[in-house]
Protein backbone atom coordinates (compact mmCIF):
# COMPACT_ATOMS: atom_id res chain seq x y z
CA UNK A 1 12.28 19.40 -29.87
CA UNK A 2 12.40 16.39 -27.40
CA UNK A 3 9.17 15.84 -26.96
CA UNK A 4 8.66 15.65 -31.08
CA UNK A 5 11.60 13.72 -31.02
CA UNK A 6 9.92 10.89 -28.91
CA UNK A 7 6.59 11.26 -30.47
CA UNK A 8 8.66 10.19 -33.46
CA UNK A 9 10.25 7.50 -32.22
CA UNK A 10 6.95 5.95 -30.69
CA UNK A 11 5.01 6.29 -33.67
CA UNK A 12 7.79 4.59 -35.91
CA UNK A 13 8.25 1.54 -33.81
CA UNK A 14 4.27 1.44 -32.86
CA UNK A 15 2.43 2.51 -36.29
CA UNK A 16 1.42 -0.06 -38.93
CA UNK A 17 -0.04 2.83 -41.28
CA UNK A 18 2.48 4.19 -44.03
CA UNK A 19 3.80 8.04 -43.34
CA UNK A 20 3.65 10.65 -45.82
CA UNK A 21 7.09 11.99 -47.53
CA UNK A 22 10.13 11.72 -45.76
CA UNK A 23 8.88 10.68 -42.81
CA UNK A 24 8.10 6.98 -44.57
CA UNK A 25 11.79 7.09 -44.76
CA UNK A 26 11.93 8.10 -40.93
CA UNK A 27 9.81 5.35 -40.34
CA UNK A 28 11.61 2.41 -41.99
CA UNK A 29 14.70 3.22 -40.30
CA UNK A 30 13.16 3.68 -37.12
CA UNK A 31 16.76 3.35 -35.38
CA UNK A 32 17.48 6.85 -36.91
CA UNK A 33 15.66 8.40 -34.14
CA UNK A 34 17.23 6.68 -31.43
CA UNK A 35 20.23 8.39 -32.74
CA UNK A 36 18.71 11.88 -32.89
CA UNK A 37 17.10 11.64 -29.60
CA UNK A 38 20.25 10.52 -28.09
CA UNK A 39 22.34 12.99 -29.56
CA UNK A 40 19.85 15.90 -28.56
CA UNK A 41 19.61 14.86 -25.17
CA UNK A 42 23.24 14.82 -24.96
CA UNK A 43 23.93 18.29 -26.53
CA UNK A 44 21.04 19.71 -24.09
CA UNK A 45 22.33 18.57 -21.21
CA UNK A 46 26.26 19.45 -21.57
CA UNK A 47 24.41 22.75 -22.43
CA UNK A 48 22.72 23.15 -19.03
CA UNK A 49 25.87 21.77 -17.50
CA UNK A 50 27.80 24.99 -19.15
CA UNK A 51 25.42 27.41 -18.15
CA UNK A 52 25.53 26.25 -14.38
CA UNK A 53 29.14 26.82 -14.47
CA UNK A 54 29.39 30.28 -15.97
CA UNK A 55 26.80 31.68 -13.41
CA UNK A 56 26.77 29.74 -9.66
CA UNK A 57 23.77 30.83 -7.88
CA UNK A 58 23.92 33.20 -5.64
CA UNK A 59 22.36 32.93 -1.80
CA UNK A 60 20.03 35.26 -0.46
CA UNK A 61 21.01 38.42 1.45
CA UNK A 62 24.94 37.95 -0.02
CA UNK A 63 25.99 40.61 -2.12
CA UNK A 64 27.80 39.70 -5.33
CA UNK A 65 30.65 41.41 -4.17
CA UNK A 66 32.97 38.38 -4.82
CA UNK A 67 34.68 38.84 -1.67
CA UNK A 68 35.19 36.01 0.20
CA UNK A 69 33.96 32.40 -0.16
CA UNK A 70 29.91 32.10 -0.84
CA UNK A 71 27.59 30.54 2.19
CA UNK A 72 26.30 33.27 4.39
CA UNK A 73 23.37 35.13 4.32
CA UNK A 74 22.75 37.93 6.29
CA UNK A 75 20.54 37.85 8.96
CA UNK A 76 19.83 41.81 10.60
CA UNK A 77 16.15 41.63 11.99
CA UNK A 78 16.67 39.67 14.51
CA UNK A 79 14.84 41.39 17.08
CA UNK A 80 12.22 38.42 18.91
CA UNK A 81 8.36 39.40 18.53
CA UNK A 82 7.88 42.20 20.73
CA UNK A 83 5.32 41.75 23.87
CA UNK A 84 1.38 42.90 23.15
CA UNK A 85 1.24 44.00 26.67
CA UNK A 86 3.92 45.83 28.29
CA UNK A 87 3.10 47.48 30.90
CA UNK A 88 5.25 49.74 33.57
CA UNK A 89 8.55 51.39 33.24
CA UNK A 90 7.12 54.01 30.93
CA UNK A 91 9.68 56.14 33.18
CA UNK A 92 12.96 54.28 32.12
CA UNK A 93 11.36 53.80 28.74
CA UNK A 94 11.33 57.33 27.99
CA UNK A 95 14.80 58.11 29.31
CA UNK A 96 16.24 55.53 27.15
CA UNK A 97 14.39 56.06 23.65
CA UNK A 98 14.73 59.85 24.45
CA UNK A 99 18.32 59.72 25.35
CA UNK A 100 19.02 57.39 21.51
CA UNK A 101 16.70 59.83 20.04
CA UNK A 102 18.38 63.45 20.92
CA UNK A 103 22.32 61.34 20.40
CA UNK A 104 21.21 61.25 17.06
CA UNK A 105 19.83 64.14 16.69
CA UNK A 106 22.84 66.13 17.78
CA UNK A 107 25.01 63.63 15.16
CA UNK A 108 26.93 62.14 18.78
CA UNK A 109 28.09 58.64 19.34
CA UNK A 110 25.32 56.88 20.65
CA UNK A 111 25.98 56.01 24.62
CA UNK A 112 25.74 52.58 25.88
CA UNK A 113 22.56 51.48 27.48
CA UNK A 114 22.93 49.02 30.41
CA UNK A 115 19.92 47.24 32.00
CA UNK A 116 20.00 45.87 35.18
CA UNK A 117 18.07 44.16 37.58
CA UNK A 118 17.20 40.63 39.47
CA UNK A 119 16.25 37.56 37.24
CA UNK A 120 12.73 37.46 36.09
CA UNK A 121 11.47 41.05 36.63
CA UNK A 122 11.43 41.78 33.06
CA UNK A 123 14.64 42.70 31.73
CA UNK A 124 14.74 41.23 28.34
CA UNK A 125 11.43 42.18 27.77
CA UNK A 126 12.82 45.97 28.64
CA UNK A 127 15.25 45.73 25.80
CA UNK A 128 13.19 44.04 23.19
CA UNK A 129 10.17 46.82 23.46
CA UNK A 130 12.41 49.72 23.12
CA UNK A 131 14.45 47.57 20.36
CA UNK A 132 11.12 47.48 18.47
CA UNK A 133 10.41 51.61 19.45
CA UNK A 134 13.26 52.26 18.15
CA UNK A 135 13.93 49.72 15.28
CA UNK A 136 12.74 52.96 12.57
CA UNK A 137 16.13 54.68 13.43
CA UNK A 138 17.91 51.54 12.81
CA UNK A 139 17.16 50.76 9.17
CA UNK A 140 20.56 48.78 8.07
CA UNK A 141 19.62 46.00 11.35
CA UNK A 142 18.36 45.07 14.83
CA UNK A 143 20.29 42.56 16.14
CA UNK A 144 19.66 40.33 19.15
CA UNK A 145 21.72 37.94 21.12
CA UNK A 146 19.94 35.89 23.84
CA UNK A 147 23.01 35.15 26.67
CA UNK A 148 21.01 32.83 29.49
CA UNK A 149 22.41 34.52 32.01
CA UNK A 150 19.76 33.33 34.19
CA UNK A 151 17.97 30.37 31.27
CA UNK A 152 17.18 26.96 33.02
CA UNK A 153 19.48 24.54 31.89
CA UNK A 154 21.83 26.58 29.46
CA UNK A 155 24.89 27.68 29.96
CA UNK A 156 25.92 31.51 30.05
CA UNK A 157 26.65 32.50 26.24
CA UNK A 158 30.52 33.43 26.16
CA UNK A 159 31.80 36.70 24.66
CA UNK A 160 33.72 34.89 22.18
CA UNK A 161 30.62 32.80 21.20
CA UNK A 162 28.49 36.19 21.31
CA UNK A 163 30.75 37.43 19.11
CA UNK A 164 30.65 34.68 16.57
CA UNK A 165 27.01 34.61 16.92
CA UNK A 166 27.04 38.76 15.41
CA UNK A 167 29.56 38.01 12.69
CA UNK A 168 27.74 35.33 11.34
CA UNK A 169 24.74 37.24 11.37
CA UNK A 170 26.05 40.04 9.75
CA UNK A 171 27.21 38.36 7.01
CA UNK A 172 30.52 36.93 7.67
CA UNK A 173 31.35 33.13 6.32
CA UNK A 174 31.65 30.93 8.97
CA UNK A 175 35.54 29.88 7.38
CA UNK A 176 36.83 33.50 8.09
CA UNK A 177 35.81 33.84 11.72
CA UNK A 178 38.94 33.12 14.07
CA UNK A 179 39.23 30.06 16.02
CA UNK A 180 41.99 28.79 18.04
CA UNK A 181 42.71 26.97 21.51
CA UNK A 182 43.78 30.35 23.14
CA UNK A 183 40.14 31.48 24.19
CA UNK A 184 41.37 35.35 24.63
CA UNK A 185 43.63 35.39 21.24
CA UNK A 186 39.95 34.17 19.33
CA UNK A 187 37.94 36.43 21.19
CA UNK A 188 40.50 39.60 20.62
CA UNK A 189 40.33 38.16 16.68
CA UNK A 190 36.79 38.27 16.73
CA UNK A 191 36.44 41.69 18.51
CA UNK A 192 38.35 43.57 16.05
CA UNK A 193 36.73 41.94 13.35
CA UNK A 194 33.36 42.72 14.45
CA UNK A 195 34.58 46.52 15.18
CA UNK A 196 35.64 46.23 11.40
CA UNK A 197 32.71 44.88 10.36
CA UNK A 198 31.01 47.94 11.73
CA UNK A 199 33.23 50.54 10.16
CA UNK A 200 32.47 49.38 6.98
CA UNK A 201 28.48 50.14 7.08
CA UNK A 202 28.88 53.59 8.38
């Protein structure tokens, strides 16, 4: 309809030839379709303007669940690219993925794994290969925190920061994740609600 609309309007200011019908009429009162044009565009775009506010777009990875304010996305695969050529440990390897495997198997609470060692013999490496072995029985999310214990330059992640790092990750609006000057008050906060967060997607 525009797009007529402005051929219109061109032709009648533009066209020395005479237009059949009513459109001669059109075309000696070329300021007619000024009018229409302007009135169109005007109706179209309080239209659009309507529709934008009866349906707000909603982010990927958030659930239109309408709880809580919009802005986070989930983020659950966040396992880093797993090494093409690990070699060694097959030992401790097994006894880990073996150990998550027969936990779940029996329906237990899965134990926590610790790994330990000096800086640089391969630890993170360790974790992210059996991450990726294992990532199958972990459908709903792999998540990964890097803590530079040991990184060059960085300093060590904090639990409270670790924590905020998970939340966000899993979902949780920056806005509704406790802050505060007490450091172990925030970190408390932010424990429980990550152990709530958790309940909820069992």
């Amino acid at each position: 309809m525009t797009t007529m609309l402005v051929g219109l309007v061109t032709n009648a200011v533009s066209d020395e030839s005479r237009w059949p019908g009513w459109l001669g009429w059109l075309q000696e009162h070329a300021w007619f379709s000024f009018v229409v044009l302007g009135v169109t565009m005007a109706g179209l775009t309080a239209l659009l303007a309507g529709l934008s506010e009866t349906r707000p777009p909603t982010l990927p990875g958030r659930p239109e669940d309408g709880a809580g304010p919009p802005g986070a996305a989930q983020v659950l695969r966040s396992l880093p690219r797993d090494t093409a050529a690990f070699t060694d440990r097959a030992a401790e390897l097994e006894r880990l993925v073996g150990s998550v495997r027969a936990s779940q198997e029996r329906g237990q609470g899965l134990p926590v794994h610790v790994i330990d060692g000096m800086p640089g013999v391969g630890k993170t490496a360790f974790a992210v290969h059996a991450g990726h072995l294992l990532s199958e029985r972990f459908p709903d999310g792999q998540l990964f925190v890097n803590l530079n214990g040991h990184t060059p330059g960085r300093t060590p992640v904090q639990a409270g920061e670790a924590l905020a790092s998970l939340l966000t990750a899993a979902g949780v609006p920056t806005q509704q994740i406790p802050v505060g000057d007490d450091v172990g008050a925030v970190t408390e906060a932010r424990a429980s609600m990550w152990r709530s967060r958790l309940a909820d997607e069992e």
